[in-house]
N, C-alpha and C. Protein backbone atom coordinates (compact mmCIF):
# COMPACT_ATOMS: atom_id res chain seq x y z
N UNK A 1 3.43 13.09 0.32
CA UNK A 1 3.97 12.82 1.63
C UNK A 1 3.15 11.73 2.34
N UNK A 2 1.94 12.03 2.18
CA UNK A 2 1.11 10.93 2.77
C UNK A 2 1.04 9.86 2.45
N UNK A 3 1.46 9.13 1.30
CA UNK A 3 1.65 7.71 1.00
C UNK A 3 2.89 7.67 1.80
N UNK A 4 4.19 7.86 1.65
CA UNK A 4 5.32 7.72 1.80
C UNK A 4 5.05 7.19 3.37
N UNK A 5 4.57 8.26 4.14
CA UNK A 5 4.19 8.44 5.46
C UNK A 5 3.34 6.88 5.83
N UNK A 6 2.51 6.72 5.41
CA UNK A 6 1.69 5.68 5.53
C UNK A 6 2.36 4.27 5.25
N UNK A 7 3.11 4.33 4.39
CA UNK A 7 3.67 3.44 3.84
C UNK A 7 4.71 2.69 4.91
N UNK A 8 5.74 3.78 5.73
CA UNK A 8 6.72 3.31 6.64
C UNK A 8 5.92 2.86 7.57
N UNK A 9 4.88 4.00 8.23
CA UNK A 9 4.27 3.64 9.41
C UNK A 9 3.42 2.23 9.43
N UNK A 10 2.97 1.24 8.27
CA UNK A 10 2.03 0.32 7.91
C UNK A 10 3.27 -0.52 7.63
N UNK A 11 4.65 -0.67 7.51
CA UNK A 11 5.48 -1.97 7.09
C UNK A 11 5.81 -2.69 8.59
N UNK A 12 6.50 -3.47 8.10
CA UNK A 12 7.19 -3.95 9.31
C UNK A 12 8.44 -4.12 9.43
N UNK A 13 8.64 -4.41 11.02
CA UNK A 13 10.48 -4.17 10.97
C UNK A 13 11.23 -5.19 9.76
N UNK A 14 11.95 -4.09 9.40
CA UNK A 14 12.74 -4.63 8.21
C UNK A 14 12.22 -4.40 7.12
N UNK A 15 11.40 -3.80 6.71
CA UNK A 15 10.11 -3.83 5.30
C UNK A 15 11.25 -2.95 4.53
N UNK A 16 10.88 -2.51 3.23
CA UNK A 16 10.95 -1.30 2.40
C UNK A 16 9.83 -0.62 1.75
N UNK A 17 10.32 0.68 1.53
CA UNK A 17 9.32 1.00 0.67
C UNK A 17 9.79 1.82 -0.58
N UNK A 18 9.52 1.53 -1.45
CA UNK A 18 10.05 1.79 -2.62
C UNK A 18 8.67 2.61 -3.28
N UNK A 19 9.44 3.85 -4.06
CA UNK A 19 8.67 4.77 -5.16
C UNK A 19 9.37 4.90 -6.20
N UNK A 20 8.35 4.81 -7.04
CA UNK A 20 8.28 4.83 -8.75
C UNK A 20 7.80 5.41 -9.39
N UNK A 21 8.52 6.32 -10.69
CA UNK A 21 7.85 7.55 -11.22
C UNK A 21 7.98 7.14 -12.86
N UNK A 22 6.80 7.25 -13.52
CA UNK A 22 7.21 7.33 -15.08
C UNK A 22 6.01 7.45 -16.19
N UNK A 23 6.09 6.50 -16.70
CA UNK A 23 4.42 6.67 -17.80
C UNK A 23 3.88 5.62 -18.09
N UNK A 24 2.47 5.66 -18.17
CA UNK A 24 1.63 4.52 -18.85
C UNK A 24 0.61 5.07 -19.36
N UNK A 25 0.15 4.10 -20.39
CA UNK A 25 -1.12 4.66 -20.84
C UNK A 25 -0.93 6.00 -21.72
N UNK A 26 0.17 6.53 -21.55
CA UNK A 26 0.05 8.07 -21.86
C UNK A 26 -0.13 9.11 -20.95
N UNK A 27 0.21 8.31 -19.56
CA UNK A 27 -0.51 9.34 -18.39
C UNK A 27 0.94 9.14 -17.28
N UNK A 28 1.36 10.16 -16.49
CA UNK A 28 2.24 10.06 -15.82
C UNK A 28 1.91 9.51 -14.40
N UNK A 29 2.62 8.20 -13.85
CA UNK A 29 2.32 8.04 -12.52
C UNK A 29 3.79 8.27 -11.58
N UNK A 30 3.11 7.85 -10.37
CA UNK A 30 3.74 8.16 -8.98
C UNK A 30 3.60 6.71 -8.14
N UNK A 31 4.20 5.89 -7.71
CA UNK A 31 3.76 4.69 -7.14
C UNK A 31 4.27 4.93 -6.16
N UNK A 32 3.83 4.20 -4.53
CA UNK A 32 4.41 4.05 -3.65
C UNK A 32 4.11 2.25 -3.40
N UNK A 33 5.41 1.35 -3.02
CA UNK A 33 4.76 0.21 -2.62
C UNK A 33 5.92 -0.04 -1.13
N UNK A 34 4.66 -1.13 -0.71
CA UNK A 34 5.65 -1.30 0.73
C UNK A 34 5.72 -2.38 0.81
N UNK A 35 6.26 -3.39 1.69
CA UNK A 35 6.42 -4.58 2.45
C UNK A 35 5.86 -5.00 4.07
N UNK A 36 4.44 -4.10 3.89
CA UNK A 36 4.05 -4.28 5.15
C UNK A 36 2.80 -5.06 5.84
N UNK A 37 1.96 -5.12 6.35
CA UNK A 37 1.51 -5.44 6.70
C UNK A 37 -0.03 -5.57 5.57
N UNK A 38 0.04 -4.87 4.90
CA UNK A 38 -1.33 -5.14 3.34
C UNK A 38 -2.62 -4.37 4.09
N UNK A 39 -3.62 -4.79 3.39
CA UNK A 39 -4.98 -4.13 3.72
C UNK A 39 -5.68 -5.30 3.67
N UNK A 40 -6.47 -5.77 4.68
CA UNK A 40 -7.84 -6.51 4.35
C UNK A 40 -8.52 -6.39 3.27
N UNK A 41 -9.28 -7.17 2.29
CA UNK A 41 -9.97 -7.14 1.21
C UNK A 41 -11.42 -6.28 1.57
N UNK A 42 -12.18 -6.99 2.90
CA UNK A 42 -13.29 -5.91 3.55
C UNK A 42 -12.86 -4.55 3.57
N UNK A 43 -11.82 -4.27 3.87
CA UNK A 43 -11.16 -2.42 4.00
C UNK A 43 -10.89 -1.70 3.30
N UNK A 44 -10.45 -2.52 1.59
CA UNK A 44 -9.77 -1.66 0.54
C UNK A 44 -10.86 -0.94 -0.22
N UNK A 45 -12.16 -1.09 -0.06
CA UNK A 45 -13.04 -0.19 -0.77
C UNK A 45 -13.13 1.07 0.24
N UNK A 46 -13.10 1.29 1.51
CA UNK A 46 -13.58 1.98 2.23
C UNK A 46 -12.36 2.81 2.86
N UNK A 47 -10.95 2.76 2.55
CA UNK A 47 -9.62 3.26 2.71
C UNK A 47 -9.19 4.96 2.55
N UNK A 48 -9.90 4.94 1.13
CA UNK A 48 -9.91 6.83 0.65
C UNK A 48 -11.42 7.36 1.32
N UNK A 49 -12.01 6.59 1.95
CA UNK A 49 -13.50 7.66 2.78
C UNK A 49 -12.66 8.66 4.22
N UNK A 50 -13.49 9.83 4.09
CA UNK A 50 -13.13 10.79 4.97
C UNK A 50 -13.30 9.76 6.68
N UNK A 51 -12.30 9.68 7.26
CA UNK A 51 -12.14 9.47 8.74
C UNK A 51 -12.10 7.68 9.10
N UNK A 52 -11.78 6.98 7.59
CA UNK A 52 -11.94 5.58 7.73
C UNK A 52 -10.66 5.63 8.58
N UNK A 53 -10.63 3.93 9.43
CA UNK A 53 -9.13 3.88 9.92
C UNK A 53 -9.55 2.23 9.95
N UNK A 54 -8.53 1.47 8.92
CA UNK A 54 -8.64 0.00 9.43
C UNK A 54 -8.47 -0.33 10.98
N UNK A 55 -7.53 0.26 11.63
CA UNK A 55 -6.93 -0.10 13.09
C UNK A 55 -7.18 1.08 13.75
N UNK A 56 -8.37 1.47 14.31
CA UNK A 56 -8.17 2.08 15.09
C UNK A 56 -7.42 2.61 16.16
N UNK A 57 -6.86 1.43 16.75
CA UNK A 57 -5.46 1.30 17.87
C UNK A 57 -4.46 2.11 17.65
N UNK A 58 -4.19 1.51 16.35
CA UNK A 58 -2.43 1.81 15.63
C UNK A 58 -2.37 3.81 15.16
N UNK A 59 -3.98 3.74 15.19
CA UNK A 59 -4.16 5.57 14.65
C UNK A 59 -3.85 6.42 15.65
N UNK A 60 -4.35 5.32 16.45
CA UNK A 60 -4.29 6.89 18.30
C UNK A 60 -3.02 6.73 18.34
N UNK A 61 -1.99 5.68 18.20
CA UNK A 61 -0.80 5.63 18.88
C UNK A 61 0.34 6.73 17.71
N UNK A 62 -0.26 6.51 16.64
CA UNK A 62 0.46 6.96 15.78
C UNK A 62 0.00 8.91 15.49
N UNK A 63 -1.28 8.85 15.94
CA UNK A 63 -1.74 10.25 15.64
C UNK A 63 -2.81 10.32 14.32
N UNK A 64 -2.99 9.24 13.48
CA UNK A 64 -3.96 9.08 12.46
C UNK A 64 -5.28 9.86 12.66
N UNK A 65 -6.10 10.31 11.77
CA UNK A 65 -6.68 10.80 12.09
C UNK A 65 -7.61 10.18 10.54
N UNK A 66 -7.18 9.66 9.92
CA UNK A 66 -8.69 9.00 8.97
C UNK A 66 -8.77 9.79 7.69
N UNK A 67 -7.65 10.88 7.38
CA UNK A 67 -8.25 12.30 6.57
C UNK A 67 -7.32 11.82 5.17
N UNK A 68 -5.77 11.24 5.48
CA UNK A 68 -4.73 11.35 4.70
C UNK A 68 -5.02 10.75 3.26
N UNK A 69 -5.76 10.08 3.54
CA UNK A 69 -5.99 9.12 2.12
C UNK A 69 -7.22 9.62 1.33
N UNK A 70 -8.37 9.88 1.80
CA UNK A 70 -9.12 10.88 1.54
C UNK A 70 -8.86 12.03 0.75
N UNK A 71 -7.70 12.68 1.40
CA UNK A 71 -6.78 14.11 0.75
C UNK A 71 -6.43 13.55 -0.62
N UNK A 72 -5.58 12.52 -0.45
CA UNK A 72 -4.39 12.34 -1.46
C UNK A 72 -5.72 11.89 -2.58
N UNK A 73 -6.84 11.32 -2.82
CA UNK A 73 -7.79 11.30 -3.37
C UNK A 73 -8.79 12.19 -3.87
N UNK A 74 -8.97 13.25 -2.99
CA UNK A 74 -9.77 14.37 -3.76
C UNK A 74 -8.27 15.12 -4.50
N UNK A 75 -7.19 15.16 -4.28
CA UNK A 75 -6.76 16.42 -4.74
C UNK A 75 -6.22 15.45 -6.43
N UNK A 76 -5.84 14.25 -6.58
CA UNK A 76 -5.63 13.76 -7.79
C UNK A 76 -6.72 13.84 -8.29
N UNK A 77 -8.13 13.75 -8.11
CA UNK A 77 -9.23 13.88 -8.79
C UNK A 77 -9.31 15.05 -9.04
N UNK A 78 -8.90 16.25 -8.62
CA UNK A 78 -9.12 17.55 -8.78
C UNK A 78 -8.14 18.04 -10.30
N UNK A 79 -7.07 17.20 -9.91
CA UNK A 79 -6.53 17.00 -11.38
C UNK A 79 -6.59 15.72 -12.75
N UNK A 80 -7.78 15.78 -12.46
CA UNK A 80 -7.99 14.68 -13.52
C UNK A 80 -7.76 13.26 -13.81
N UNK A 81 -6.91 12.89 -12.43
CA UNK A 81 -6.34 11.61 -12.31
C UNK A 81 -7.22 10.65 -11.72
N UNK A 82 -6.40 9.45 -11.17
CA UNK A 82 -7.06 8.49 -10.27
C UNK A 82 -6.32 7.90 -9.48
N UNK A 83 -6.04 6.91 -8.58
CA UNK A 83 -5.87 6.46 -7.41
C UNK A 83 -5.80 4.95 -7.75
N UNK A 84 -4.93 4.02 -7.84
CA UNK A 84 -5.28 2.27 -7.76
C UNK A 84 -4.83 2.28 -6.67
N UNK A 85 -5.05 1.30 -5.97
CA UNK A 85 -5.08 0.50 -4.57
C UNK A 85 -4.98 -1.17 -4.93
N UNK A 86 -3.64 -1.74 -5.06
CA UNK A 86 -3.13 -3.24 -4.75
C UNK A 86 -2.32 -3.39 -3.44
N UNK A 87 -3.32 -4.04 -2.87
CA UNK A 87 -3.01 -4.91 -1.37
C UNK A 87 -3.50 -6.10 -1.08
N UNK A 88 -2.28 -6.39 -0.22
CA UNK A 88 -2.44 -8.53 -0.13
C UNK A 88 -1.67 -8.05 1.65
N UNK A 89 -2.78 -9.07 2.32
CA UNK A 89 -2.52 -9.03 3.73
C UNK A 89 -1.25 -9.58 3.73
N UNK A 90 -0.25 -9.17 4.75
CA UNK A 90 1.38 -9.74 5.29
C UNK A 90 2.10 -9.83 3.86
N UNK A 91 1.86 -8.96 2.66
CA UNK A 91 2.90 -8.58 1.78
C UNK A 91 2.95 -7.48 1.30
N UNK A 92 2.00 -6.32 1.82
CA UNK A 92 2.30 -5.23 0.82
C UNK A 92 1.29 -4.54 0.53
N UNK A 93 1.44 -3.59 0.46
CA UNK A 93 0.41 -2.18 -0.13
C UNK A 93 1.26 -1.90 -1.49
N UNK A 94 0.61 -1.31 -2.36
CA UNK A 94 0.83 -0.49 -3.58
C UNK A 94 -0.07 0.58 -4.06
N UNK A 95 0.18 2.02 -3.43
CA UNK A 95 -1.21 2.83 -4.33
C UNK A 95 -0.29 3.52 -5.37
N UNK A 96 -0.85 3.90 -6.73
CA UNK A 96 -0.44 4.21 -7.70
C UNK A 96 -1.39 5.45 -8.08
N UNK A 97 -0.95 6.42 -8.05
CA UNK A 97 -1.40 7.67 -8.85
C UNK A 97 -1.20 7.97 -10.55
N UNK A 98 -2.10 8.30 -10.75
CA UNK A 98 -1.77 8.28 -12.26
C UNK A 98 -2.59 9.51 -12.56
N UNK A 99 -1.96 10.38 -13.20
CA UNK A 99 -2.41 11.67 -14.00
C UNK A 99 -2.10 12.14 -15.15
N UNK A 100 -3.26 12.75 -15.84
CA UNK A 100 -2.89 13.59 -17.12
C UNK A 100 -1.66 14.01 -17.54
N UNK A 101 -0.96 13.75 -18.71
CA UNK A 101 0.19 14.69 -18.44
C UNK A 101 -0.29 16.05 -19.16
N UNK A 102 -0.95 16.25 -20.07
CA UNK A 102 -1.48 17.29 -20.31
C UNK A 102 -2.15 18.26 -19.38
């Protein structure tokens, strides 16, 4: 939910966001990508830390609270997976989950 969530709230008017489910590697993923506004290159290491918020502003207005990405990161690690993060400022986010299928 929390990508999906993040994903609308971070595009811009008119954006999409599109999800993708299938296999690589031998491992099953989950993609979410958007058409929105991207991540700074300074921000994308520090994105899954407990209470980060690139925009502070946009969090109060929206209700953010810094935790969502964090979550969606310990709990795929809890299953054995991992997390990619591709973002380019004014085109787009892409995080991709990828897990065991075993």
């Amino acid at each position: 939910y929390n990508l999906c969530d993040n994903a609308i709230k971070y595009n811009v008017e008119g954006g999409s966001v599109t999800m993708s489910v299938g296999e690589r590697d031998g491992k099953a993923f989950v993609s979410v990508a958007d058409t929105g506004i991207g991540i700074a290159p300074e921000h994308q290491s520090r994105i899954f830390e407990r209470f980060y918020r690139v925009d502070k502003s946009h969090s109060k207005a929206s209700g953010g609270t810094g935790l969502g990405l964090s979550i969606v990161k310990h709990a795929v690690q809890y299953h054995h997976g991992t997390v990619e993060l591709h973002s380019e400022e004014g085109k787009g986010t892409t995080i991709c989950i990828l897990l065991p299928k075993e």
